[in-house]
Protein backbone atom coordinates (compact mmCIF):
# COMPACT_ATOMS: atom_id res chain seq x y z
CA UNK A 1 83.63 13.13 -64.62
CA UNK A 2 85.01 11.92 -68.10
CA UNK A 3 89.02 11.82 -68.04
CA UNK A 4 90.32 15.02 -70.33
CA UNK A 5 91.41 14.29 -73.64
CA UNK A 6 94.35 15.85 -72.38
CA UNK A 7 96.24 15.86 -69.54
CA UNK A 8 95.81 19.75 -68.88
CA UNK A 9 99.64 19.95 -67.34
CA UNK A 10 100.82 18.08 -70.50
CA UNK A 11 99.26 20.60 -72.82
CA UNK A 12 101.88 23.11 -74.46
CA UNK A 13 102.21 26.38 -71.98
CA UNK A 14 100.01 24.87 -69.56
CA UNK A 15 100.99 24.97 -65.95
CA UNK A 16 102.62 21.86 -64.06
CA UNK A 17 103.48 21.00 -60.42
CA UNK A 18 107.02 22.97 -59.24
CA UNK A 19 109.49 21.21 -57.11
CA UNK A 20 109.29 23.54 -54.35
CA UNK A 21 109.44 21.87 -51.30
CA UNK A 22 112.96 20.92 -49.51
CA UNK A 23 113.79 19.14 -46.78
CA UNK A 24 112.34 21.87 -43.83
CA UNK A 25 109.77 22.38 -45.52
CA UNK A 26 108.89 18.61 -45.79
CA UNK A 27 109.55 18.36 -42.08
CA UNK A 28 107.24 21.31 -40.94
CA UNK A 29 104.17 20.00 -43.12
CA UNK A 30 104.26 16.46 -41.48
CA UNK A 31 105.30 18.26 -38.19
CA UNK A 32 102.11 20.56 -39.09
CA UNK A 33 99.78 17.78 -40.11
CA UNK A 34 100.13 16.00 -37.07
CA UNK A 35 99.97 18.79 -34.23
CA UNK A 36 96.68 20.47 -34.09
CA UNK A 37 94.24 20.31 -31.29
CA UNK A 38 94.31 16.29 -30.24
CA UNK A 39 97.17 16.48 -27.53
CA UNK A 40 95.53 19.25 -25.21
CA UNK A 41 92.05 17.36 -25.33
CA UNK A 42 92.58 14.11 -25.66
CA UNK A 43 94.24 13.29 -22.87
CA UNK A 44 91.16 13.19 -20.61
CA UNK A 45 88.78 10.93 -22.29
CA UNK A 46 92.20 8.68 -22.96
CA UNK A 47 92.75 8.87 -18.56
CA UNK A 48 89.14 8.18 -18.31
CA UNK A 49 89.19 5.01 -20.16
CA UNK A 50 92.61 3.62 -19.41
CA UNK A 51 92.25 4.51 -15.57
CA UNK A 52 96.02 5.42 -14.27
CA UNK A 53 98.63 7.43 -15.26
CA UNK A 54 101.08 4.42 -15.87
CA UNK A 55 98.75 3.20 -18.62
CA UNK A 56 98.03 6.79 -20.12
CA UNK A 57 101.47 6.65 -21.02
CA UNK A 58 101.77 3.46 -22.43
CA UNK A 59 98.80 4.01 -24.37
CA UNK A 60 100.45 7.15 -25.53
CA UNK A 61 104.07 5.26 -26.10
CA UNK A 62 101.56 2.68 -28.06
CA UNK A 63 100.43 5.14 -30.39
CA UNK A 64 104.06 6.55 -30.84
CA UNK A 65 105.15 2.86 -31.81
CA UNK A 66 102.68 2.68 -34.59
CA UNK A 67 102.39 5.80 -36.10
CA UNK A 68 106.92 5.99 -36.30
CA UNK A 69 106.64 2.30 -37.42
CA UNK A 70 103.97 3.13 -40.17
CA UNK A 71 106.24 6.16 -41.35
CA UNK A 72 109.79 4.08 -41.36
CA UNK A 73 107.72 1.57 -43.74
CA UNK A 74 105.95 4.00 -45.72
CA UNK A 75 108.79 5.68 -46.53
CA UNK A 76 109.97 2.69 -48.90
CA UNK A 77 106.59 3.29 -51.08
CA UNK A 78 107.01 7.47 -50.87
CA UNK A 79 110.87 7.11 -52.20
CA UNK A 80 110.05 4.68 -54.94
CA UNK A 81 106.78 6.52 -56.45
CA UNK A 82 107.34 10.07 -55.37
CA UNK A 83 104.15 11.82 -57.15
CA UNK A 84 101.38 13.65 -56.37
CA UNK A 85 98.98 11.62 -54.52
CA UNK A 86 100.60 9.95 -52.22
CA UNK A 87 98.65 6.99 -50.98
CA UNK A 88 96.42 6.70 -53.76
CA UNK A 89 99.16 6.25 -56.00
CA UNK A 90 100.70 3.69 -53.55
CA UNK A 91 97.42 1.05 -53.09
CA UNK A 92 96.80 2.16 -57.00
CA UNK A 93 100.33 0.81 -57.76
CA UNK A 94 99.89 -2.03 -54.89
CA UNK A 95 96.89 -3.58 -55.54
CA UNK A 96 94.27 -2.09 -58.41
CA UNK A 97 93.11 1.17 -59.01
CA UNK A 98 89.61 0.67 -57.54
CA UNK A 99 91.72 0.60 -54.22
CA UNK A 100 93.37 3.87 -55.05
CA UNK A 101 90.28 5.13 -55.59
CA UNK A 102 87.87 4.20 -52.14
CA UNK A 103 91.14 5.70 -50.76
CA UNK A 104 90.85 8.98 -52.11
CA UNK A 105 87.06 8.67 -51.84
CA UNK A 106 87.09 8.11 -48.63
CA UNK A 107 89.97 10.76 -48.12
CA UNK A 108 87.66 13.65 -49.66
CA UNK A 109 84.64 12.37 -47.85
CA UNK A 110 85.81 12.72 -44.30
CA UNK A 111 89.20 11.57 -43.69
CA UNK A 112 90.73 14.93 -44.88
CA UNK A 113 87.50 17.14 -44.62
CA UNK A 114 86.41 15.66 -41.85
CA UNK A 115 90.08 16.16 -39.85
CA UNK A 116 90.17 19.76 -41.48
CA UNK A 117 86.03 20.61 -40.30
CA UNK A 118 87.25 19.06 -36.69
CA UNK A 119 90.37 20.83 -36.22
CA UNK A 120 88.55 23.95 -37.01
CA UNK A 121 85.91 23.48 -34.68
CA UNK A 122 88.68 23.33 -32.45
CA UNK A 123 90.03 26.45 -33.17
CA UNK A 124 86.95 28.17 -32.62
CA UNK A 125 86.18 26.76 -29.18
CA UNK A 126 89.54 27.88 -28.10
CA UNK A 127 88.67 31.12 -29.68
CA UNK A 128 85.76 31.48 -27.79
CA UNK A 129 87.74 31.54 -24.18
CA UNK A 130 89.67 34.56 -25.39
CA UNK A 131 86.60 36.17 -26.91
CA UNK A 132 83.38 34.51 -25.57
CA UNK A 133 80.94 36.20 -28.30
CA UNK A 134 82.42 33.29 -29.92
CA UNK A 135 80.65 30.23 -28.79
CA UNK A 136 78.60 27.01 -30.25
CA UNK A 137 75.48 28.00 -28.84
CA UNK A 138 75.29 31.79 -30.16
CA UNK A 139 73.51 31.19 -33.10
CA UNK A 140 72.71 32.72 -36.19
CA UNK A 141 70.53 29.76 -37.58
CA UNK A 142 68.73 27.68 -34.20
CA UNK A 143 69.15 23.82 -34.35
CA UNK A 144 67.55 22.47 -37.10
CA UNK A 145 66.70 18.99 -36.37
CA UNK A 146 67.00 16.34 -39.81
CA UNK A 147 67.05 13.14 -37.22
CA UNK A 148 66.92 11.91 -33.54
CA UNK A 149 70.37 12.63 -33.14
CA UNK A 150 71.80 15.32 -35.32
CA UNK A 151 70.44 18.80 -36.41
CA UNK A 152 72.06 21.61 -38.39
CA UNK A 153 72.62 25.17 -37.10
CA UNK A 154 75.00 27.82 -37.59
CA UNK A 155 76.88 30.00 -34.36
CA UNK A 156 79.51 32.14 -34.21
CA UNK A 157 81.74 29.39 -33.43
CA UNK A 158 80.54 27.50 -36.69
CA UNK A 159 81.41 31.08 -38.62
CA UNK A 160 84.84 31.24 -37.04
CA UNK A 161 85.44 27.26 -38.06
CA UNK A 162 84.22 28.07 -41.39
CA UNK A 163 86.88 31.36 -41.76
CA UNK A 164 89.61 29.09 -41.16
CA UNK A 165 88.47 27.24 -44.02
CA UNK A 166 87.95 30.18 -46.34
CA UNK A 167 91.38 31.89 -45.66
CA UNK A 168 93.72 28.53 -45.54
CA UNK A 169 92.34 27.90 -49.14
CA UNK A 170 92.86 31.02 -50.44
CA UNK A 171 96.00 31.15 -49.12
CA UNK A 172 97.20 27.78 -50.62
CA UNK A 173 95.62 29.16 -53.92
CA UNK A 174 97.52 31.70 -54.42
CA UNK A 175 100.57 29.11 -55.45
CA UNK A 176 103.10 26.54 -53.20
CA UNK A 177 105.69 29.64 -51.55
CA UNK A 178 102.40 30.95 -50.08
CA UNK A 179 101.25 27.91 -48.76
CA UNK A 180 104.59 26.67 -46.97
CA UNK A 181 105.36 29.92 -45.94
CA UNK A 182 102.16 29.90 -43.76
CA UNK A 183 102.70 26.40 -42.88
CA UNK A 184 106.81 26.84 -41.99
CA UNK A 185 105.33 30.15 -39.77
CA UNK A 186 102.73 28.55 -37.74
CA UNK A 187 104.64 25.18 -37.19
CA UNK A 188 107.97 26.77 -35.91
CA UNK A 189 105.10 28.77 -33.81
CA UNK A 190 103.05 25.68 -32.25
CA UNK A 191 106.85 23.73 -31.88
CA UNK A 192 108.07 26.50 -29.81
CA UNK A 193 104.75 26.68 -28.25
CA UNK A 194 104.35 23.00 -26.98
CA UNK A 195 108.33 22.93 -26.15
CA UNK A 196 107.46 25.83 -23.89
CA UNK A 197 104.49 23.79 -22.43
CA UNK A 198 106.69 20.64 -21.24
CA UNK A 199 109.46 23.35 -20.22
CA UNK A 200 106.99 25.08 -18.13
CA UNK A 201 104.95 21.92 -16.52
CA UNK A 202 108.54 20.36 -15.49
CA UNK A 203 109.54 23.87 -14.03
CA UNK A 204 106.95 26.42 -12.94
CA UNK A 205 104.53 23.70 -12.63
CA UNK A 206 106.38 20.83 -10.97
CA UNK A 207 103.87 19.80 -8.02
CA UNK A 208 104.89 17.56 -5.82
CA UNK A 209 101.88 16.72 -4.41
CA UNK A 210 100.17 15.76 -8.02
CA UNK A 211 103.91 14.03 -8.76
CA UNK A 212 103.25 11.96 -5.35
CA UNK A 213 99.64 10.93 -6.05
CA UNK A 214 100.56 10.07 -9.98
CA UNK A 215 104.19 8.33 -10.01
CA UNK A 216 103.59 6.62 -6.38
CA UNK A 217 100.69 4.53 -7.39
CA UNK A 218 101.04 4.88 -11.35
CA UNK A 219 99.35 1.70 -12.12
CA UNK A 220 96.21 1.50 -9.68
CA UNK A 221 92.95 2.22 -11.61
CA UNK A 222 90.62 5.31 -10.38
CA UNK A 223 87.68 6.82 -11.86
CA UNK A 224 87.23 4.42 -14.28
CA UNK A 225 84.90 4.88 -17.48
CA UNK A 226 83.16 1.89 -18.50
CA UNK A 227 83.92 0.74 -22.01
CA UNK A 228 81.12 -1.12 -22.45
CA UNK A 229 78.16 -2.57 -20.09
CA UNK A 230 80.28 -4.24 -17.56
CA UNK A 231 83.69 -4.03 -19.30
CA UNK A 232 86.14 -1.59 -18.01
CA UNK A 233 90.32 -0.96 -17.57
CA UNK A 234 89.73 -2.39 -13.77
CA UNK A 235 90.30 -6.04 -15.48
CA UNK A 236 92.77 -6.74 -17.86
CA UNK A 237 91.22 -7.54 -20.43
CA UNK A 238 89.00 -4.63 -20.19
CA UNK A 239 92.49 -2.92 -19.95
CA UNK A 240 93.43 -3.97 -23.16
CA UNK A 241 90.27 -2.74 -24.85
CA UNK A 242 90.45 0.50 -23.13
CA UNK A 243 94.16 0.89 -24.77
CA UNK A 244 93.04 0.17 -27.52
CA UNK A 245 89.74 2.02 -27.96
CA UNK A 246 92.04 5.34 -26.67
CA UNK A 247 93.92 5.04 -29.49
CA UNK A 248 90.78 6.65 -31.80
CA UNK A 249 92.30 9.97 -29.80
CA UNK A 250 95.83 9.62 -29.45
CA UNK A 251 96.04 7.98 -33.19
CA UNK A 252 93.87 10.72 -34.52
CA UNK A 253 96.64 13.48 -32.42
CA UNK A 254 99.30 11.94 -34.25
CA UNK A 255 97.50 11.31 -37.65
CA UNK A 256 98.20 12.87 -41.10
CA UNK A 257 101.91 12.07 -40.99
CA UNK A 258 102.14 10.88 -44.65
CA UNK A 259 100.07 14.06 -46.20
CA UNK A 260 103.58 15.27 -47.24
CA UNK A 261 103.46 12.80 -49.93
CA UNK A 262 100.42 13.54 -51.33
CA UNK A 263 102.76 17.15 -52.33
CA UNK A 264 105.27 14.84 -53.47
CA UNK A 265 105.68 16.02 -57.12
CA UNK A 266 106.56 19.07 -55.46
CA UNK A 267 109.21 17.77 -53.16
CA UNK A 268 112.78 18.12 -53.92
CA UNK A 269 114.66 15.45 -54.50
CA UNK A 270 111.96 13.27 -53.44
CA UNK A 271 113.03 9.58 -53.14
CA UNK A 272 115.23 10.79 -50.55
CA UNK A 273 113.42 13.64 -48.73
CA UNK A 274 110.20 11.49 -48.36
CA UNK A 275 111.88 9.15 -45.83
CA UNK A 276 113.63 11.62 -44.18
CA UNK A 277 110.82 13.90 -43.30
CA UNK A 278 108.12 10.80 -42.84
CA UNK A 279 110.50 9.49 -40.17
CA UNK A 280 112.32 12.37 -38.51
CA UNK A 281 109.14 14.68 -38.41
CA UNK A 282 106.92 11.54 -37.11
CA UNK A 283 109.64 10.98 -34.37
CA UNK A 284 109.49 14.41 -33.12
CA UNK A 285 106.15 15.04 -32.91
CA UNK A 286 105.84 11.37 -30.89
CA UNK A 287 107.87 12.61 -28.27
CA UNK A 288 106.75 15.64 -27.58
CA UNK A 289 103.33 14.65 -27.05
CA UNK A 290 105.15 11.93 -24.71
CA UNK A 291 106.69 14.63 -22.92
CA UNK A 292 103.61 16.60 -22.71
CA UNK A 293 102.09 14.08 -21.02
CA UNK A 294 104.55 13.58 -18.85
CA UNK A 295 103.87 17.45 -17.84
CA UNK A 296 100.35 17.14 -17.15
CA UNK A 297 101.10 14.70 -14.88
CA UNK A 298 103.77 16.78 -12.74
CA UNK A 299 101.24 19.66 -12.96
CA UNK A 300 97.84 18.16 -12.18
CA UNK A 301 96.79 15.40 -10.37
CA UNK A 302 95.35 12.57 -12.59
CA UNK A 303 91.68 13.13 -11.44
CA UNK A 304 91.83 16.70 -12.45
CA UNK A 305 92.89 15.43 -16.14
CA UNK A 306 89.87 13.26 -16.15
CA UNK A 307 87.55 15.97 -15.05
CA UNK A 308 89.34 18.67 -16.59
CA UNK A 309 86.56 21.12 -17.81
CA UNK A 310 85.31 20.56 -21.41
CA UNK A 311 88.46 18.15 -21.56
CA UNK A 312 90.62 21.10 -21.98
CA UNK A 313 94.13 19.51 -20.25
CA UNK A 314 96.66 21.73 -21.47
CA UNK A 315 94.23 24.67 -20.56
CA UNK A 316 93.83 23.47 -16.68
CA UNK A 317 97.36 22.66 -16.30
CA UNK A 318 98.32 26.63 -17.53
CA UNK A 319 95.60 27.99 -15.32
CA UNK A 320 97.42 26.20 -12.78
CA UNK A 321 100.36 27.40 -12.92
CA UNK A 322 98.96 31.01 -14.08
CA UNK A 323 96.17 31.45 -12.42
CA UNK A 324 93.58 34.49 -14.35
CA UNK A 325 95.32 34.66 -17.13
CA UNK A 326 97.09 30.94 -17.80
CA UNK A 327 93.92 29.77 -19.50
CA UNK A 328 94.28 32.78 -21.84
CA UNK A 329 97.62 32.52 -23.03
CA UNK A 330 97.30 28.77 -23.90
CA UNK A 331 94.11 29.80 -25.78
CA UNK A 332 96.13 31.72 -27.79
CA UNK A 333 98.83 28.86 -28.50
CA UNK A 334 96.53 26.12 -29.16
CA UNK A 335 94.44 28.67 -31.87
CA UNK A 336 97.93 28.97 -33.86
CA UNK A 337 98.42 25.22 -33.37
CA UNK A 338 95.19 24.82 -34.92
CA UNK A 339 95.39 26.91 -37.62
CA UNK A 340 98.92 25.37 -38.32
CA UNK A 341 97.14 22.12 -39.13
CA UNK A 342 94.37 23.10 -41.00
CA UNK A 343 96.84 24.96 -43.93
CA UNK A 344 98.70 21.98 -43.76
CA UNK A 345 96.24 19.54 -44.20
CA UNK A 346 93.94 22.12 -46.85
CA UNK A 347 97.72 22.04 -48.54
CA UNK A 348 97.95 18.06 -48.97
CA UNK A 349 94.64 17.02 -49.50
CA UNK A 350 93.98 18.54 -53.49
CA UNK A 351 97.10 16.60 -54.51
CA UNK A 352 95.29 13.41 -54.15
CA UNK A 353 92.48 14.69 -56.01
CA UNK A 354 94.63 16.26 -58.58
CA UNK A 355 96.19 12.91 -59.43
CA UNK A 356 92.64 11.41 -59.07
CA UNK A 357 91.98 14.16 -61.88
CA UNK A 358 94.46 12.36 -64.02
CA UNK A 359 93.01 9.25 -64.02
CA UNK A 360 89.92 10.03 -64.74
CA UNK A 361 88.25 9.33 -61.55
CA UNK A 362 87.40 12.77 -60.23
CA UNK A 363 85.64 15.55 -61.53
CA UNK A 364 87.72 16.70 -65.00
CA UNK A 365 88.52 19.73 -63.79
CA UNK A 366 90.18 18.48 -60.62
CA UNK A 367 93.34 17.64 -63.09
CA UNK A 368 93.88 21.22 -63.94
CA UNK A 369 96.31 23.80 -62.22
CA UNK A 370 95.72 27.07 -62.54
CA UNK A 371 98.20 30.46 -62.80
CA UNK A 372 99.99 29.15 -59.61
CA UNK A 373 100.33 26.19 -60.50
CA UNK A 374 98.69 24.48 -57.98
CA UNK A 375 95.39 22.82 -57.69
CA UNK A 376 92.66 25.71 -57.18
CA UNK A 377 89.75 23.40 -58.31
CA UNK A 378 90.38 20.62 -55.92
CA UNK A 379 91.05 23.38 -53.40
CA UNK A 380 87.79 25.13 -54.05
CA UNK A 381 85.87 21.64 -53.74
CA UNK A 382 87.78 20.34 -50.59
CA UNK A 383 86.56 23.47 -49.21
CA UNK A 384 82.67 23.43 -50.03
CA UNK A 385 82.82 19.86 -47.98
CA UNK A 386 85.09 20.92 -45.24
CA UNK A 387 82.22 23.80 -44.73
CA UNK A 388 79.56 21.21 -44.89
CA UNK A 389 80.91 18.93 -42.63
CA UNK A 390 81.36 22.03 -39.69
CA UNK A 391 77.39 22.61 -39.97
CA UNK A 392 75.86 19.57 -38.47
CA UNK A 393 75.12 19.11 -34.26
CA UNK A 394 74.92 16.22 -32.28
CA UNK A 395 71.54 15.89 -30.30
CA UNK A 396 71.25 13.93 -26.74
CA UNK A 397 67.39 13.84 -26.49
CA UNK A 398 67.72 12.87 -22.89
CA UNK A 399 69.65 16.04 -21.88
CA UNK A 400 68.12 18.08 -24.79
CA UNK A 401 71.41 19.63 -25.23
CA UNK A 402 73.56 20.20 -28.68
CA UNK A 403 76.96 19.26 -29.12
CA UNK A 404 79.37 19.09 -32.30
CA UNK A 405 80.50 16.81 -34.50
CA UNK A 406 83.73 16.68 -33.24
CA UNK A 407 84.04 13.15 -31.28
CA UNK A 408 82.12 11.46 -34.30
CA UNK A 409 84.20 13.00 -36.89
CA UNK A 410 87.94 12.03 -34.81
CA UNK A 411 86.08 8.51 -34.50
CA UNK A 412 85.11 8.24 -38.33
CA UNK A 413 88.54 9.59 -39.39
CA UNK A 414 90.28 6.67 -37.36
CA UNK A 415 88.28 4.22 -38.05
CA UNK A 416 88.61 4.75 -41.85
CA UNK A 417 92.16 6.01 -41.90
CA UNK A 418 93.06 3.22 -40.43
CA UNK A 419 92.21 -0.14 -42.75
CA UNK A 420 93.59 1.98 -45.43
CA UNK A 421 96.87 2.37 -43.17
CA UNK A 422 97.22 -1.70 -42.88
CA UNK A 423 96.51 -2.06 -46.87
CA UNK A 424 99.37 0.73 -47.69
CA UNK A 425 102.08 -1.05 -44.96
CA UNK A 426 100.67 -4.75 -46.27
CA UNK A 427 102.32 -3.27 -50.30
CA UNK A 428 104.94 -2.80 -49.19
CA UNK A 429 105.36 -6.99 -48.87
CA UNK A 430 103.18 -7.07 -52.11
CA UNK A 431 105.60 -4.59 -54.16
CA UNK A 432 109.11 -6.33 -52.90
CA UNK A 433 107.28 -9.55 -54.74
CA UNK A 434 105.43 -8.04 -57.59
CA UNK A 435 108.42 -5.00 -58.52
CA UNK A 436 111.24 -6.92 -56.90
CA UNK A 437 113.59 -4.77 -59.22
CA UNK A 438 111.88 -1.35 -58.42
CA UNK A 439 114.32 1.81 -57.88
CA UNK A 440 114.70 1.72 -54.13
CA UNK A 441 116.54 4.63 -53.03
CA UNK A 442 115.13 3.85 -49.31
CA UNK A 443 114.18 0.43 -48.00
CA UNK A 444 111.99 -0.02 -44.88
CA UNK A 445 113.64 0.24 -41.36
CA UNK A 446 113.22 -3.17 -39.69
CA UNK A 447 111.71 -5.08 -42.73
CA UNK A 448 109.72 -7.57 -42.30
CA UNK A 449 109.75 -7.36 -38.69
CA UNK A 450 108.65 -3.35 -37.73
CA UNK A 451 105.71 -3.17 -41.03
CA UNK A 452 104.35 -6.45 -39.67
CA UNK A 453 104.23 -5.00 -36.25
CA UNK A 454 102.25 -2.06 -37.29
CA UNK A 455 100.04 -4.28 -39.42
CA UNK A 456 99.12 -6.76 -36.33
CA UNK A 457 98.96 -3.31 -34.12
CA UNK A 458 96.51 -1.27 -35.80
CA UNK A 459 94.29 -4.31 -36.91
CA UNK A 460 93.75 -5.05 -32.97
CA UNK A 461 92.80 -1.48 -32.39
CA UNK A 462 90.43 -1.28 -35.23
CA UNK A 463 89.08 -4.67 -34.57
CA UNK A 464 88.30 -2.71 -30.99
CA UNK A 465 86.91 0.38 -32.50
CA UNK A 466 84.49 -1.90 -34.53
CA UNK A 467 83.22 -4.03 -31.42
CA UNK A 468 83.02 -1.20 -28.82
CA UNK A 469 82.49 1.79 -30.86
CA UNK A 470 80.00 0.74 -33.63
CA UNK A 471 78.24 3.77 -33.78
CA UNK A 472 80.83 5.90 -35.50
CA UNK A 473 83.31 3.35 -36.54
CA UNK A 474 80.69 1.55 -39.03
CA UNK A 475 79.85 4.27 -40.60
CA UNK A 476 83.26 4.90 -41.80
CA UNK A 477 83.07 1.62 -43.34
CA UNK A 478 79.58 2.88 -44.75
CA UNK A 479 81.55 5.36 -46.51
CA UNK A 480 83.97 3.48 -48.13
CA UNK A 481 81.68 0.54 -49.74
CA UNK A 482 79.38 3.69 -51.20
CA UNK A 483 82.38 4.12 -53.25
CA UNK A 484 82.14 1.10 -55.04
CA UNK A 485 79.28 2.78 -57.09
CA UNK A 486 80.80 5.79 -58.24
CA UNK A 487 84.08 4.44 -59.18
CA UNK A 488 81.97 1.96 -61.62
CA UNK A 489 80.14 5.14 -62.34
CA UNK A 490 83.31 6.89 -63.32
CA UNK A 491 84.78 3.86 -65.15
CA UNK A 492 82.32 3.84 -67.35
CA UNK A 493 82.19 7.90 -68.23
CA UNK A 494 85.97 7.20 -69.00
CA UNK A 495 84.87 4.48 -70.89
CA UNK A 496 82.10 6.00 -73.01
């Protein structure tokens, strides 16, 4: 992992980063990055654990509120150091580069794999209703068990997650017009598909009966989930909990916002496209999930969102409105949603390891573009792990039955994503004292008030996650500290 002697895009007739990306395309990869599966499975466990419809919503409005207040502050940092990278530059610039670098650590290591190997998953299970040889338990490779809990195997829906994979990043390797032409096709797609969703549910699907039960008692708590032995949303403080523990879905549905920066030495006029697309694209995607919501609620009535069937909402609510072949069609929507995301976020992700690359804290190779001038080596890698992280099962030895990864990966995502979230919004206060006289071309909406907001915000929800959902949310921790060891490992091959 020694730094190159050279930069490789600084050599003479090497290849460097093109400014390729305008302000549409910005748009539709933060658009893309943040709509994938989350917002027509989510929804369940989130009614299960808040209780009512009324607080569904809020939690949902909650998550709106931080994610659009994270992206009107972040903005400031994307406009003033518009590279490649994106947040590692940002806590690299903010606080030291052993921050940048648990960041983008942590990033390769499951925040970005791990969001890529679950959204794929997801793609595959919605595969499966439209084509049912596809499913997790026809196997190729049986459950291997490697401890109490987990075991490795490999089905045809683990072969359709891995596909995904495979054919985003060779797509994205073949140079940046392929990439965001894929991405600008499949996000106009999944817009016009969840537009037609909300159109449909407040339309076809009004039902007054479900609009009676819902809206007339919107607050009342029924069928409950227990966050913890005797803590639930029937008391308020268990309310509070439960708002905040649903945020590990609804945050993890409206996550990925900022990967447009990590492109950002291939953005266009950057210091003022950044904030633009950070906030507009955030906004948008905030209230149409809102809005969907708000559908499934005039469609079904809340117990059927809590019990929908494998915690497919959006499915249940088409089926019933289209009964036989309703299921199908939103099948079909959610697989280009899905696929959408993945491109977007296989796009993003080898930036940060590209400017990694640079610094000498990634493998060498990592800092090199190839013919297309974009990142194929930090593609190829992101990929191996992506793959890896779609083999392992979850085991419950008292049912005996195999699940996937997908719950523990959303929680370790979240969980990590977010400290580093409160450390990027917390430089933007360190930066206005320590480069007071910084280019600026943006300045955060609502300063000091809206980043301190997010900062209290998402602390309370990951102090939450840590209390009442230690078994995924400390191991995201976990990940980060085992950092510390290979950043002193690469300091000193940079060194030597």
């Amino acid at each position: 992992m020694a730094k190159p002697e050279a930069v490789p895009t600084d050599s003479p007739g090497a290849p460097s980063l093109v400014r390729g990306l305008g302000l549409f395309d910005s748009i539709m990869i933060v658009v893309g990055a943040m709509i994938g599966s989350g917002i027509f499975i989510v929804p369940a466990e989130m009614a299960r654990n808040v209780g009512s419809p009324g607080w569904l919503l809020v939690a949902w409005a909650f998550a709106g509120v931080l994610t659009v207040a994270a992206a009107l502050s972040y903005g400031e940092l994307a406009s003033m150091m518009p590279e490649a990278g994106g947040m590692y530059i940002f806590l690299r610039e903010a606080y030291s580069p052993i921050a940048g670098f648990l960041y983008g650590w942590t990033l390769f290591t499951v925040i970005q794999t791990g969001t890529i190997a679950a959204v794929s998953v997801a793609f595959a299970r919605f595969f499966g209703l439209i084509w049912p040889v596809i499913s997790e338990n026809n196997y190729l490779i049986e459950p291997i068990r490697v401890s109490q809990g987990y075991a490795v195997s490999l089905s045809t829906a683990q072969i359709t997650a891995i596909t995904v994979i495979l054919i985003s990043t060779w797509t994205n390797s073949r140079g940046l017009n392929y990439g965001k032409f894929i991405q600008n096709l499949f996000t106009s797609a999944k817009l016009l598909a969840l537009f037609a969703l909300i159109v449909l549910g407040f339309t076809v699907g009004w039902n007054p009966a479900a609009v009676h039960a819902n809206f007339g008692d919107v607050w009342t708590p029924r069928g409950v989930s227990p966050i913890a032995a005797s803590l639930s949303a029937a008391s308020t403080f268990g309310l509070i909990v439960a708002i905040c523990v649903s945020q590990s879905g609804s945050l993890f549905s409206a996550d990925s916002w900022h990967n447009i920066t990590f492109a950002g030495g291939e953005v266009r006029d950057p210091r003022r496209t950044l904030p633009v697309a950070l906030g507009f694209g955030s906004a948008l995607v905030i209230l149409l999930y809102l809005l969907a919501n708000a559908a499934y609620l005039v469609v079904l009535p809340f117990e059927a969102i809590q019990n929908a069937p494998a915690d497919r909402v959006a499915t249940a609510m088409m089926a019933a409105m289209f009964p036989g072949w309703g299921s199908t069609l939103m099948a079909a929507a959610i697989m280009v949603s899905t696929f959408g995301c993945v491109n977007s976020l296989v796009l993003a992700g080898p930036r940060v390891y590209y400017a990694m690359g640079l610094d000498g804290l990634f493998f060498r190779k990592a800092a090199a573009l190839n013919h297309a001038k974009v990142p194929a080596w930090s593609l190829m890698i992101q990929c191996i792990w992506s793959v890896a992280l779609v083999l392992p099962r979850t085991f419950n030895s008292q049912s005996g039955q195999y699940g996937n990864l997908y719950s523990d990966l959303l929680d370790y995502v979240i969980s990590a994503a977010l400290g580093f979230y409160i450390l990027t919004i917390a430089g933007v206060f360190r930066l206005r004292a320590k480069r007071p006289h910084a280019e600026r071309l943006y300045r955060a909406f609502g300063y000091p008030v809206v980043p301190a907001l997010y900062i209290a915000g998402a602390a309370g929800v990951l102090l939450s996650l840590f209390v009442y959902r230690p078994a995924t949310t400390w191991p995201g921790l976990a990940i980060v500290l085992c950092g510390l060891p290979v950043y002193w490992f690469c300091k000193r091959q940079v060194a030597s």
